[in-house]
Protein backbone atom coordinates (compact mmCIF):
# COMPACT_ATOMS: atom_id res chain seq x y z
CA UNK A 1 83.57 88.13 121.61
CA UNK A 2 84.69 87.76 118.24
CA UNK A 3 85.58 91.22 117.68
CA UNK A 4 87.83 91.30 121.02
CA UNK A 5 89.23 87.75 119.20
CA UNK A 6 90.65 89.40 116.55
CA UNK A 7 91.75 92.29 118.24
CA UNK A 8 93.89 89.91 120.28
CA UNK A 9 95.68 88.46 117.62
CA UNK A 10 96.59 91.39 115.60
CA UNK A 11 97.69 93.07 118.74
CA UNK A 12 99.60 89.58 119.18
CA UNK A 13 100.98 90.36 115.86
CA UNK A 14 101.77 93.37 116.32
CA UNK A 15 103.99 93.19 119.22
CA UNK A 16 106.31 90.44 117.32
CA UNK A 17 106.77 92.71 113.98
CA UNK A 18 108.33 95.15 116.68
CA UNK A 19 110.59 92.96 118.18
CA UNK A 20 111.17 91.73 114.78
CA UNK A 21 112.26 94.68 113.40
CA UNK A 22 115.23 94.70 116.29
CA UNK A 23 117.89 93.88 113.28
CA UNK A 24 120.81 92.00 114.93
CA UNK A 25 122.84 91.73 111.67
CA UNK A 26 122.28 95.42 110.70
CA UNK A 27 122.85 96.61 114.60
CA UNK A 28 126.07 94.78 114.24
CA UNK A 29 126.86 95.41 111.14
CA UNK A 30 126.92 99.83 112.52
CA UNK A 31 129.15 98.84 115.09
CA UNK A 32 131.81 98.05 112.45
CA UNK A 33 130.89 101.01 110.23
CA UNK A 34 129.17 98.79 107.22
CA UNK A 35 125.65 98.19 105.95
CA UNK A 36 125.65 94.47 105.91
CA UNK A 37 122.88 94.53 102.96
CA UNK A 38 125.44 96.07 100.91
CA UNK A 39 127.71 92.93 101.04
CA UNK A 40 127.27 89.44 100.22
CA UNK A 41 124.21 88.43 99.93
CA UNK A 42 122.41 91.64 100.53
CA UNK A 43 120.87 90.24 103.56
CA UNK A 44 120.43 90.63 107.09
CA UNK A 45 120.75 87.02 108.74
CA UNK A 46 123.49 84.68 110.04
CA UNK A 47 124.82 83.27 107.19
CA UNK A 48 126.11 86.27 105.77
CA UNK A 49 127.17 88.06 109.15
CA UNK A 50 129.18 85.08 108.77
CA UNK A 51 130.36 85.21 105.59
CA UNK A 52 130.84 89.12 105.57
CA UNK A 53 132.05 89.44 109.21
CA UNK A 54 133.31 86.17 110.86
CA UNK A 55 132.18 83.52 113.05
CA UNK A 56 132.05 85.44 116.25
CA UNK A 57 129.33 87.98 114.35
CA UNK A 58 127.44 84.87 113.03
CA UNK A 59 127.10 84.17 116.37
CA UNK A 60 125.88 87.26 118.06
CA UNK A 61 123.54 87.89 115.00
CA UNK A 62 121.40 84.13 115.40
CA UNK A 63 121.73 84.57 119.28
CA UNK A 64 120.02 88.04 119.22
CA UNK A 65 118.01 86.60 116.06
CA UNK A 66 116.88 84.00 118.28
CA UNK A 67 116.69 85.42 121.70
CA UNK A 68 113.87 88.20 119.88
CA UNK A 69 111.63 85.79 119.22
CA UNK A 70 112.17 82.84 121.71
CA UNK A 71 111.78 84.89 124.69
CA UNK A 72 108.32 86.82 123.77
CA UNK A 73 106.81 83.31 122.63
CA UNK A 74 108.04 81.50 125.99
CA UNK A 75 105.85 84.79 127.57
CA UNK A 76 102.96 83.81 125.84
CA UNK A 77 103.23 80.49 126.58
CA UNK A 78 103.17 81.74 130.37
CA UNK A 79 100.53 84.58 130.45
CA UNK A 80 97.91 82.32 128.63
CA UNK A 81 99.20 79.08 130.69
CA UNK A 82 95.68 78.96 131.90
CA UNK A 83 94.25 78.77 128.74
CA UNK A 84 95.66 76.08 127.23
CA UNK A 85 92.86 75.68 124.29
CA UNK A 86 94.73 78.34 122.45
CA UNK A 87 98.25 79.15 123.92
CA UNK A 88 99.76 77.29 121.59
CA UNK A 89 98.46 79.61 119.12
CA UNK A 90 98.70 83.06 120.55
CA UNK A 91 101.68 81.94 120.57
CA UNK A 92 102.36 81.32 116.62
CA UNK A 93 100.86 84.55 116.31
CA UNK A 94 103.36 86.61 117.92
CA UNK A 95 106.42 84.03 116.62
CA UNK A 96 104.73 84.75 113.03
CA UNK A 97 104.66 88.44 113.97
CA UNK A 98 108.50 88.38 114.88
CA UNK A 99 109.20 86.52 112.06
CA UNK A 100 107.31 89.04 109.51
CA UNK A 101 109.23 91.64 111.23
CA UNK A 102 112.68 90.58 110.75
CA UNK A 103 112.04 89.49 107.12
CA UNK A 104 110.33 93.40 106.73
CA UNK A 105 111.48 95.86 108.96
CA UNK A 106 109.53 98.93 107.73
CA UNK A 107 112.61 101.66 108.64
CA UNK A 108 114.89 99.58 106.55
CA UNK A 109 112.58 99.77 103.29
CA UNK A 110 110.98 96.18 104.09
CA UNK A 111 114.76 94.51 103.95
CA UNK A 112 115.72 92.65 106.54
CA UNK A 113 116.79 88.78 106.71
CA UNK A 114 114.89 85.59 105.90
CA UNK A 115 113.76 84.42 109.28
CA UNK A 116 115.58 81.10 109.63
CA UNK A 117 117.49 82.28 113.35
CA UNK A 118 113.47 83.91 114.40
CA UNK A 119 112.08 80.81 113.04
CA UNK A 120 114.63 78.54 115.09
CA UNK A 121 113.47 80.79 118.74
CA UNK A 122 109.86 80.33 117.77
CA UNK A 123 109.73 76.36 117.23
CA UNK A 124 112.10 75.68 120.26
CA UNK A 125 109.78 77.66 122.45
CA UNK A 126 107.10 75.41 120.43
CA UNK A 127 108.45 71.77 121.96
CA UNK A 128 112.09 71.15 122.17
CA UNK A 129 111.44 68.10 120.27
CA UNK A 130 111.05 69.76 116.99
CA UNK A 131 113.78 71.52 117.67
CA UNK A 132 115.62 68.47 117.86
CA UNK A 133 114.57 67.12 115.01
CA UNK A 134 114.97 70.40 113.13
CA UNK A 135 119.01 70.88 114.35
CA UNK A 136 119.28 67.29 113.03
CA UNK A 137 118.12 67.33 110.12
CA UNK A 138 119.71 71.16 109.61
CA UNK A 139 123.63 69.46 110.51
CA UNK A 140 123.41 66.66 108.65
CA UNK A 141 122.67 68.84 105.66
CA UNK A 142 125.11 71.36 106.13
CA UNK A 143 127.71 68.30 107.08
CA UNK A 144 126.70 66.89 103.81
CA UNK A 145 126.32 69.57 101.49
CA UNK A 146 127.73 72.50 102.91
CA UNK A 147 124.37 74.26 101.58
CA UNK A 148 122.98 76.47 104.19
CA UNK A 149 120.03 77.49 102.63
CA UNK A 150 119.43 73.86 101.49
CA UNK A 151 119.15 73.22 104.83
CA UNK A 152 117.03 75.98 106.11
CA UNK A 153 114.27 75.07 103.45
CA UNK A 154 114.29 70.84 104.62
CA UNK A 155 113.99 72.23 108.27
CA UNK A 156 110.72 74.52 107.37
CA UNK A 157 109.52 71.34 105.94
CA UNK A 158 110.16 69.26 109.23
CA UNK A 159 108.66 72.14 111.21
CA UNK A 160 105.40 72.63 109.35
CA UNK A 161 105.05 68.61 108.90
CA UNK A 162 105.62 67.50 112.79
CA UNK A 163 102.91 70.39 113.63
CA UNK A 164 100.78 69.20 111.36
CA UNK A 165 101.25 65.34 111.96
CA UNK A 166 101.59 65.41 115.93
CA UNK A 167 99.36 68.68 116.96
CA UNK A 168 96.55 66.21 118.06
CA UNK A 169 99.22 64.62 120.00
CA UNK A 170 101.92 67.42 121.69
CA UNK A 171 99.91 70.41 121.89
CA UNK A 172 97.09 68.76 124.29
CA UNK A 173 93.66 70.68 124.97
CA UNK A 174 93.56 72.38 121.47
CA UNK A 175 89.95 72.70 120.31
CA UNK A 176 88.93 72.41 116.63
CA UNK A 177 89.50 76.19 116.04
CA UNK A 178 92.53 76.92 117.75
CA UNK A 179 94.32 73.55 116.03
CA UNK A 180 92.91 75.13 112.50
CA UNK A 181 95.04 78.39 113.34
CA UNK A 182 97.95 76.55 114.97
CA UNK A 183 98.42 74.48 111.70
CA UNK A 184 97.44 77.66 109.31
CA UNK A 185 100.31 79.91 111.16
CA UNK A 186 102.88 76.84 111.48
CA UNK A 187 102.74 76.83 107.38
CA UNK A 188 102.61 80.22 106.71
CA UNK A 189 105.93 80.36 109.20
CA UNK A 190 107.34 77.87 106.21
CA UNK A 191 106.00 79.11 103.43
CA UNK A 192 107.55 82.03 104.36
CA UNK A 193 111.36 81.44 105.33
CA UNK A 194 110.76 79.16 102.12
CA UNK A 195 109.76 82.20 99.78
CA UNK A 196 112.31 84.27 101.49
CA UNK A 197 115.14 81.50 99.50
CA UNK A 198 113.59 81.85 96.17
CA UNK A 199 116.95 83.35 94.95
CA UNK A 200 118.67 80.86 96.79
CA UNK A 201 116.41 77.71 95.09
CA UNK A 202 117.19 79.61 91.56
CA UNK A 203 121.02 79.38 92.62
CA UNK A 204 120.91 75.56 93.52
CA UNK A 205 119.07 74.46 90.80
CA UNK A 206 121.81 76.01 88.49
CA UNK A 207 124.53 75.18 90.47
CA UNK A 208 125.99 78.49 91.52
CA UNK A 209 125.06 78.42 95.44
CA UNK A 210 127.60 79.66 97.61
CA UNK A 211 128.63 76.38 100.02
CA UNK A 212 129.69 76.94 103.69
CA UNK A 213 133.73 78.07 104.05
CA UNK A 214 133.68 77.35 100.61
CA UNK A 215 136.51 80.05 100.61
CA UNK A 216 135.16 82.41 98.37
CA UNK A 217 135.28 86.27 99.67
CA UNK A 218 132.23 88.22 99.39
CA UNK A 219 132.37 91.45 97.44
C-alpha cells in the first residue's frame, strides 16, 4: 500500500512538471520572433510579457499560465471526489508539479518563470476564497506600490497562512496524514514562488525595483 502511495504522487507530480513546462511567455514570445529570456528581466512570466511585449501578451501569457495548472487541479479534484481524505492533496501535488515545471522546464536549461500566474490556477482551484483574499491583497499592493513582485511574495504568504490556519476548517474529511502533506506542499508552493524573487527582494531592499508602467523601456 505504501509503495503504490508513493507511486501515486510522483506520478501526480509528474504529470504537472509536463504541463508546466507548456511555456506561455516563451510560446508567445516565437510567435513574434524573440526569446523573451533575453529581454527584461530574463524571465518567462507575466510581468515581463508585459513589460517586453504589451498588455494584450501579459494577458495571454497569465491566462495560459493559469489555465495549465487550474484545469489539471480542478481534474483531480473530480477523479478523487470520492475520496475526499486526500483530494485536497493529490491535488497540491500535481499544482506543485505544474508549478516546478514552469519555474524549470528541462528543454529550456531549467529557465522558465517564477510561478506566480501557476500558483494563482492552483489556489483558485484550492477554494475561491483564498483566491479572494489573495487578488485583494495582490491589488491593493500593486495600487499602492506599483511593486509587482512585492506583491506576489505578500500573496504566497496569505496562501500558505489561510491553508495552514483554516485546513481543519475548509478542506473537511482530511485525516492526520493527508492535512500533514496538504500543509507541507501549500509551503513549499510559497517557499518557492518566494525563492524564485530572491533577485527581486535584493532589488527592493536597495531601491532599484522596476515599478509597474513606471515608463522605463526594457533593454
Amino acid at each position: 500500500m505504501i509503495f503504490y502511495a508513493i507511486i501515486r504522487r510522483i506520478i501526480l507530480l509528474a504529470i504537472g512538471y509536463m504541463t508546466g513546462i507548456i511555456q506561455t511567455g516563451y510560446i508567445f514570445g516565437k510567435t513574434k520572433k524573440l526569446d523573451i529570456r533575453n529581454y527584461g528581466s530574463g524571465n518567462a512570466g507575466t510581468t515581463n510579457a508585459l513589460r517586453v511585449m504589451g498588455a494584450k501578451a501579459g494577458l495571454i501569457v497569465f491566462i495560459g499560465d493559469f489555465l495549465k495548472s487550474f484545469i489539471p487541479c480542478i481534474a483531480i479534484l473530480y477523479i478523487f471526489r470520492n475520496h475526499p481524505g486526500y483530494k485536497y492533496t493529490y491535488m497540491l501535488y500535481i499544482g506543485f508539479g505544474t508549478v516546478l515545471g514552469h519555474d524549470f522546464p528541462f528543454y529550456l536549461n531549467f529557465k522558465g518563470g517564477k510561478g506566480v500566474a501557476s500558483t494563482a490556477g492552483v489556489l483558485t482551484a484550492l477554494d475561491v476564497r483564498i483566491m479572494a483574499a489573495c487578488l485583494v491583497v495582490f491589488l491593493a499592493t500593486v495600487i499602492k506600490t506599483r511593486f509587482v513582485s512585492l506583491a506576489s511574495i505578500l500573496v504566497m504568504f496569505v496562501f500558505v497562512g489561510m491553508c495552514f490556519i483554516f485546513s481543519h476548517y475548509w478542506f473537511t474529511g482530511l485525516g492526520t496524514g493527508a492535512l500533514v502533506e496538504f500543509r507541507i506542499l501549500s509551503a513549499a508552493i510559497g517557499v518557492l514562488s518566494i525563492y524564485r524573487h530572491k533577485e527581486n527582494i535584493k532589488r527592493l531592499i536597495n531601491g532599484s525595483e522596476n515599478k509597474l508602467f513606471s515608463g522605463k523601456k526594457q533593454s
